[in-house]
N, C-alpha and C. Protein backbone atom coordinates (compact mmCIF):
# COMPACT_ATOMS: atom_id res chain seq x y z
N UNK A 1 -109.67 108.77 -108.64
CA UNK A 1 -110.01 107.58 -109.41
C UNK A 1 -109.20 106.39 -108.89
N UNK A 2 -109.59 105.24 -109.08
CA UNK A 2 -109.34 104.28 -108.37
C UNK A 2 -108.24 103.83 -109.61
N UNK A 3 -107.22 102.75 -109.21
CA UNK A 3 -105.47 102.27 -109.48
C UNK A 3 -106.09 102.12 -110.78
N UNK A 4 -105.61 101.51 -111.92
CA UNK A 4 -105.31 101.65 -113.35
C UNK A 4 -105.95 100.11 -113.41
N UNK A 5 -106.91 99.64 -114.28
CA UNK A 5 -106.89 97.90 -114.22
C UNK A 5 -106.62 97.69 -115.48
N UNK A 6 -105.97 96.26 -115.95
CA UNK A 6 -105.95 95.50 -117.13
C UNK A 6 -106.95 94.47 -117.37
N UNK A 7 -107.33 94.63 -118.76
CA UNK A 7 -108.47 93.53 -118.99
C UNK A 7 -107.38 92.79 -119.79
N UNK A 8 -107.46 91.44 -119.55
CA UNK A 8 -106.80 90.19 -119.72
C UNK A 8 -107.22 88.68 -120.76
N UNK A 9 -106.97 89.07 -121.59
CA UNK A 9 -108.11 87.75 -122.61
C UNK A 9 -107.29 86.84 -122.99
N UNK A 10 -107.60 85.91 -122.70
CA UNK A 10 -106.80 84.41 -123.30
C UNK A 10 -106.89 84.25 -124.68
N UNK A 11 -106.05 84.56 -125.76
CA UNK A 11 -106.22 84.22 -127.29
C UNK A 11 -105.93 82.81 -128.04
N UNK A 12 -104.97 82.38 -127.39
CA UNK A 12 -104.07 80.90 -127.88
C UNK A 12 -104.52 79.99 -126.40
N UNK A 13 -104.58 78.66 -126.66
CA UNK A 13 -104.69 77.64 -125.95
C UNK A 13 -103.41 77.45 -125.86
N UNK A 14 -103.34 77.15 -123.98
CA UNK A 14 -102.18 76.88 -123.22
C UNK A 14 -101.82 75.38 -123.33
N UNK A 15 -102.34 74.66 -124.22
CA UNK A 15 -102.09 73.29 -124.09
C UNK A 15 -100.75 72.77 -124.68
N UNK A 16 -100.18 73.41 -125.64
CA UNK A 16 -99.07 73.03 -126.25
C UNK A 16 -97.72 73.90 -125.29
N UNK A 17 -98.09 74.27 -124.60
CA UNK A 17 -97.27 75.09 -123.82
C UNK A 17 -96.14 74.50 -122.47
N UNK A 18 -95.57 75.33 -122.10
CA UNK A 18 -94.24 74.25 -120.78
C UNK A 18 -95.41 74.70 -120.18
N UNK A 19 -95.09 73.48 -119.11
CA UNK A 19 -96.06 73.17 -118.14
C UNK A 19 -95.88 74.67 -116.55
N UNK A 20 -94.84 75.47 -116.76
CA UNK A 20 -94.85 76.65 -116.14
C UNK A 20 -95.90 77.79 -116.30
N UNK A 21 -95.89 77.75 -118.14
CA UNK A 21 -96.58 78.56 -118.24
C UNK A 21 -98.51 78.03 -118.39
N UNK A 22 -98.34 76.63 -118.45
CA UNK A 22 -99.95 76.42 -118.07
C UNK A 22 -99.95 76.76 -116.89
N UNK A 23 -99.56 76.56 -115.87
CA UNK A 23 -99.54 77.02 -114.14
C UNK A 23 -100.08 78.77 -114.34
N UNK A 24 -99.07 79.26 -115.13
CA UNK A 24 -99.46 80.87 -114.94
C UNK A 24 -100.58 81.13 -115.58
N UNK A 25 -101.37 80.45 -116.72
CA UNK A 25 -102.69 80.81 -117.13
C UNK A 25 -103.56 80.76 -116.21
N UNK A 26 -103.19 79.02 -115.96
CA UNK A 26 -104.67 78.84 -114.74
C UNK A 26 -104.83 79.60 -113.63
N UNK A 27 -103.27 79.90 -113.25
CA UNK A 27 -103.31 80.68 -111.45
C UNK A 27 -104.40 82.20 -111.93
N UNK A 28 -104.09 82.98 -112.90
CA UNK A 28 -105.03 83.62 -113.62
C UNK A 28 -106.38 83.71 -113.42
N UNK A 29 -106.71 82.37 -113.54
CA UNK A 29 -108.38 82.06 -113.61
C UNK A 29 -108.69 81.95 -114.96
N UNK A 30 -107.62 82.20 -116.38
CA UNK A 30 -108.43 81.99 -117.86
C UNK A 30 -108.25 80.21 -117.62
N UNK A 31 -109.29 79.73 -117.84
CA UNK A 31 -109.74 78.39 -118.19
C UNK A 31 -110.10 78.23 -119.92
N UNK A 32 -110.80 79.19 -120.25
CA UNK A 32 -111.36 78.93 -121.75
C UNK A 32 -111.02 80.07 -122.93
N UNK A 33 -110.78 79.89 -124.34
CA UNK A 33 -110.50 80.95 -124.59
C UNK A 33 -111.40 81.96 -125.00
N UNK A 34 -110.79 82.88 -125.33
CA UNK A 34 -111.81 84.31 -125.42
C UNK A 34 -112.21 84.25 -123.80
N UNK A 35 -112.05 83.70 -122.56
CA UNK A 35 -112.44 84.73 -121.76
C UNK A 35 -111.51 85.66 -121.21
N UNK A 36 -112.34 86.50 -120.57
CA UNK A 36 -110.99 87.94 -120.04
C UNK A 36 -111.74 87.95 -118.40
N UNK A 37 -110.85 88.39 -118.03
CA UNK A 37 -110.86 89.06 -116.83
C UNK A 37 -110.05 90.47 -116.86
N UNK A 38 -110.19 91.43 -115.27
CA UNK A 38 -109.90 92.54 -115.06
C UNK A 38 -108.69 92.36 -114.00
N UNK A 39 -107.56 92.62 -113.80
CA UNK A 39 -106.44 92.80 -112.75
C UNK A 39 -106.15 94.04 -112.56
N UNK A 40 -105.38 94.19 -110.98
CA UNK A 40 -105.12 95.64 -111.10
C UNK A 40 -103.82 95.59 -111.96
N UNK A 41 -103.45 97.01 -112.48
CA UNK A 41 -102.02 96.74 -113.09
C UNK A 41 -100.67 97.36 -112.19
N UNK A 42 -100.43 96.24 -111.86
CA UNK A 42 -99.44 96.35 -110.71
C UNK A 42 -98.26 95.33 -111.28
N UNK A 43 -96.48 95.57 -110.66
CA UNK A 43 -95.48 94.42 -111.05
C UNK A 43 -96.16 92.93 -111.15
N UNK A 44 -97.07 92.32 -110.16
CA UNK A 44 -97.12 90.84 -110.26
C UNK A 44 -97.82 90.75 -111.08
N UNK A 45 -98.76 91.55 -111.70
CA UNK A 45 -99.77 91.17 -112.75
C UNK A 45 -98.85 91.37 -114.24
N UNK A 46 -98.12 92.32 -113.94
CA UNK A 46 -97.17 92.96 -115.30
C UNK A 46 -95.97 91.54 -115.80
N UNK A 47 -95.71 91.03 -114.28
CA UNK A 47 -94.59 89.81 -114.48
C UNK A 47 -95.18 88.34 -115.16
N UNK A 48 -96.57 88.33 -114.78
CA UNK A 48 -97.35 86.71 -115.39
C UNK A 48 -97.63 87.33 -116.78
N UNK A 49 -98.41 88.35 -117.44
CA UNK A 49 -98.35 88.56 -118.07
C UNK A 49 -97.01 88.57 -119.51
N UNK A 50 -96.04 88.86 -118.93
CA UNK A 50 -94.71 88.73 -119.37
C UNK A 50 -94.00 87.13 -119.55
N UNK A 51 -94.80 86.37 -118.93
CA UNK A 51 -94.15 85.12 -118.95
C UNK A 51 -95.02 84.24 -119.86
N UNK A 52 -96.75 85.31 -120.31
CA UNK A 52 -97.27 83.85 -121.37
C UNK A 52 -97.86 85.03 -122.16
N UNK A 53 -97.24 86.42 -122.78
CA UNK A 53 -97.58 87.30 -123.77
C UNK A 53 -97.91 86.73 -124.88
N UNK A 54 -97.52 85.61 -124.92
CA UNK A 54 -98.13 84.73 -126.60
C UNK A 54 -99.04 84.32 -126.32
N UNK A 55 -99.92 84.31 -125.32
CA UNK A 55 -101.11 83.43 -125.05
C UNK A 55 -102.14 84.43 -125.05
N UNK A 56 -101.86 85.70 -124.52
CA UNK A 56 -102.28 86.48 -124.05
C UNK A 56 -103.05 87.98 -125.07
N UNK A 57 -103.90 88.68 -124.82
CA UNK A 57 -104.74 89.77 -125.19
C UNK A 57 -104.70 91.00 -124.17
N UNK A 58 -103.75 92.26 -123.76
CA UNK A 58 -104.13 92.57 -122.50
C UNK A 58 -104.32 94.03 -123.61
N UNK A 59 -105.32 95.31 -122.69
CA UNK A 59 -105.79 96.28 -122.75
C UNK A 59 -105.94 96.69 -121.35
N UNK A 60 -105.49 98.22 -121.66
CA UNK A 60 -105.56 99.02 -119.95
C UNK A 60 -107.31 99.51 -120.31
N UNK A 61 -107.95 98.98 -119.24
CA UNK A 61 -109.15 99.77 -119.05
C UNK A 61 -109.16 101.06 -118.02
């Protein structure tokens, strides 16, 4: 079976946020909320995740 992925959903708007962690949404690709995407779950995905967990929705698919 292929590596482990995380599905990734934007819950809170990054707008009131330090301007670091808008960088780490967008580098992401969430633009709008409620959308998700899939990453593999690997350290760099585990570390952005970790830096905007209040923004954030994640589930291992």
């Amino acid at each position: 079976m292929a590596d482990k992925m995380l599905k990734i959903t934007l819950v809170k708007s990054p707008i009131g946020a330090v301007p670091k962690q808008k960088k780490t949404v967008e580098s992401m690709g969430l633009r709008k909320l409620h959308q998700s995407k899939l990453f593999p779950d690997n350290a760099a995905t585990r570390g952005q995740i970790q830096q905007v967990n209040h923004l954030l929705k994640v589930e291992e698919v």
